[in-house]
C-alpha atoms as a PDB file:
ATOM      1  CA  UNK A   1     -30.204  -4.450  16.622  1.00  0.00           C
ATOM      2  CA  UNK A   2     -26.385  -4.111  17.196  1.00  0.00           C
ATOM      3  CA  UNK A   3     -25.842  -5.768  20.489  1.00  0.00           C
ATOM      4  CA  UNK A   4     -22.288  -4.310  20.346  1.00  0.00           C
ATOM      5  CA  UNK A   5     -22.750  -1.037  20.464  1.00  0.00           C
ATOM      6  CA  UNK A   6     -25.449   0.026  23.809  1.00  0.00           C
ATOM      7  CA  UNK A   7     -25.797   3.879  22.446  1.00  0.00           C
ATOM      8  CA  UNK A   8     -27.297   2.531  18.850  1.00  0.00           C
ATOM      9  CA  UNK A   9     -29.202   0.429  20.836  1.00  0.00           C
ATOM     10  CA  UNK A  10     -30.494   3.396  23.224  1.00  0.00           C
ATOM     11  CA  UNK A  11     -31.553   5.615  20.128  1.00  0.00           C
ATOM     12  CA  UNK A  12     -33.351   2.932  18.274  1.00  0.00           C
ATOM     13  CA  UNK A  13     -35.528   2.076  21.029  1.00  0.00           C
ATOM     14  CA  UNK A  14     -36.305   5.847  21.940  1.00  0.00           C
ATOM     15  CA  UNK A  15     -37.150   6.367  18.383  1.00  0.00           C
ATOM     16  CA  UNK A  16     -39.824   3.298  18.717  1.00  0.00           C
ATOM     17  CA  UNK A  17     -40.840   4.291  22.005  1.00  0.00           C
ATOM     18  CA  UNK A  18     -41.847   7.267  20.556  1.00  0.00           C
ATOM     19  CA  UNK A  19     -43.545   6.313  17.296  1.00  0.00           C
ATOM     20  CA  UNK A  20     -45.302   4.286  19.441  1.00  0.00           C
ATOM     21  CA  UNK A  21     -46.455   6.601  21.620  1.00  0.00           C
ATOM     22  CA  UNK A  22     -48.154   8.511  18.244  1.00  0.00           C
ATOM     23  CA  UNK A  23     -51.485   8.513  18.879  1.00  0.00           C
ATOM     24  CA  UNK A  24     -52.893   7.441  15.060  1.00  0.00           C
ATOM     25  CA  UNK A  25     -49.859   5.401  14.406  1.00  0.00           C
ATOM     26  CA  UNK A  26     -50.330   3.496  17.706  1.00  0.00           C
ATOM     27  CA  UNK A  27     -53.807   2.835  16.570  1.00  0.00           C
ATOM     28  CA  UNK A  28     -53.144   1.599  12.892  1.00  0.00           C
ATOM     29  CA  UNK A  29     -50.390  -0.560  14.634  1.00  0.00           C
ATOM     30  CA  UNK A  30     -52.658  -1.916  16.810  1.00  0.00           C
ATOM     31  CA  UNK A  31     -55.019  -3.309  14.597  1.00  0.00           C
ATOM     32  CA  UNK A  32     -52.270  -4.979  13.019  1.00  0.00           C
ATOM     33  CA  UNK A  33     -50.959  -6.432  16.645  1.00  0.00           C
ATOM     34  CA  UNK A  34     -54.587  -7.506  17.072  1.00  0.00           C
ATOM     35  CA  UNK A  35     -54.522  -9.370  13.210  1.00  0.00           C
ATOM     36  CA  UNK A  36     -51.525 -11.053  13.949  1.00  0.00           C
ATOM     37  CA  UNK A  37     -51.705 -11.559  17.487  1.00  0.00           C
ATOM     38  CA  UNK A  38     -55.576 -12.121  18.278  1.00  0.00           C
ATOM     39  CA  UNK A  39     -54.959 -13.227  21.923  1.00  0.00           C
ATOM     40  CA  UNK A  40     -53.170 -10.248  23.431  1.00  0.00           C
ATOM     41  CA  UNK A  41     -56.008  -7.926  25.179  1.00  0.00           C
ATOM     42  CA  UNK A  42     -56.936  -4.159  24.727  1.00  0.00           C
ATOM     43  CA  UNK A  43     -55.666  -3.910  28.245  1.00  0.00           C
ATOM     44  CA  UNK A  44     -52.221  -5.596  27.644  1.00  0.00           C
ATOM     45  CA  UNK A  45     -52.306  -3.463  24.791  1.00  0.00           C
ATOM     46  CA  UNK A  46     -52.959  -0.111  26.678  1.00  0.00           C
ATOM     47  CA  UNK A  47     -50.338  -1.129  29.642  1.00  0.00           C
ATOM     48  CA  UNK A  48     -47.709  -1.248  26.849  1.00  0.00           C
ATOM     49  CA  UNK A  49     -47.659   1.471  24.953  1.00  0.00           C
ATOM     50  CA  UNK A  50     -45.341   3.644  24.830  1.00  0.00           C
ATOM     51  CA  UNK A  51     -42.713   1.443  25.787  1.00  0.00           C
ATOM     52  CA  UNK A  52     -41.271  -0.877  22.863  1.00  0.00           C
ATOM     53  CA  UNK A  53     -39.919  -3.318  25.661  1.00  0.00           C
ATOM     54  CA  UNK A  54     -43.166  -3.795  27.216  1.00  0.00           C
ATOM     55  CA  UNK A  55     -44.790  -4.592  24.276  1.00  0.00           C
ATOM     56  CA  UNK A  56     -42.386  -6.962  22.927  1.00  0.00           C
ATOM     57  CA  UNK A  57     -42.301  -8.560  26.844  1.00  0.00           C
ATOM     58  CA  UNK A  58     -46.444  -8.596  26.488  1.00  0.00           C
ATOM     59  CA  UNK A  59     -46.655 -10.191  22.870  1.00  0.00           C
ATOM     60  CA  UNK A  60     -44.520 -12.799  24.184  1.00  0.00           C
ATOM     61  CA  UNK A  61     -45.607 -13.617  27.119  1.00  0.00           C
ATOM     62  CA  UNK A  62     -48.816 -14.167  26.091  1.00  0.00           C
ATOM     63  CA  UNK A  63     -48.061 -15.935  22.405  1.00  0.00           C
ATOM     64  CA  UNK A  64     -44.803 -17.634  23.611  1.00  0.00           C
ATOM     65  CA  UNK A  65     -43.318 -16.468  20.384  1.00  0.00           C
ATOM     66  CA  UNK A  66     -39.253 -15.179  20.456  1.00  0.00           C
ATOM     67  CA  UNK A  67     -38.565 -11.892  20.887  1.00  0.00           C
ATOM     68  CA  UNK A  68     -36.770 -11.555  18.139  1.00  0.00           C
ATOM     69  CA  UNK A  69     -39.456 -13.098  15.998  1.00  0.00           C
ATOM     70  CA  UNK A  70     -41.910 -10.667  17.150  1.00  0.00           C
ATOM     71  CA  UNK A  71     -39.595  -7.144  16.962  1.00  0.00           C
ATOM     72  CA  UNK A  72     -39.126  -8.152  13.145  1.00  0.00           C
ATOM     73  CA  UNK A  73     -42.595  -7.897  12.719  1.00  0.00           C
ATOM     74  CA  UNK A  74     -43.154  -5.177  15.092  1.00  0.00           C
ATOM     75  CA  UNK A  75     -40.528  -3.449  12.984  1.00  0.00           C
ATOM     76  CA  UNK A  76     -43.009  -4.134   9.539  1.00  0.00           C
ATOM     77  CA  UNK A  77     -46.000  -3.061  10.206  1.00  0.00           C
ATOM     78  CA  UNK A  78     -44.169   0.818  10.705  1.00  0.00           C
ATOM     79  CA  UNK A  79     -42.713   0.281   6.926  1.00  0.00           C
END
C-alpha cells in the first residue's frame, strides 16, 4: 500500500472490506486463514469480518506475526 497517498489507501481497503464481506468468498478465505493460521478462533474470525483492519489486528494479535507479513498473504489467497 502507498502510504503517501491516504485516498489510494481509502479505496483499497473499501474494496477488501467488501470482498470480504462476500459471503462464499469470505468462506473459501477462511479456510485458508484457518490452514495458515490454526490458532485464530471461529469467533475472532466472525468479529472480523467485514473489516480488513480487524482482521489483520486479530491475525496478529493472536500469531504475533507483522502486519505487513500477514496483509501479503491476506492479499494471496484472493488471487
Amino acid at each position: 500500500m502507498n502510504t503517501n497517498d491516504p485516498m489510494k489507501e481509502t479505496v483499497e481497503t473499501v474494496d477488501w472490506n467488501s470482498r470480504l464481506a462476500d459471503e462464499g468468498r469470505w468462506q473459501q478465505v477462511r479456510g485458508r486463514i484457518r490452514q495458515t493460521w490454526g490458532t485464530i478462533t471461529d469467533d475472532e474470525l466472525d468479529n472480523a469480518r467485514g473489516s480488513w483492519d480487524r482482521l489483520v489486528g486479530a491475525i496478529k494479535e493472536k500469531t504475533g506475526e507483522a502486519a505487513d507479513a500477514i496483509d501479503d498473504k491476506l492479499r494471496g489467497f484472493f488471487n
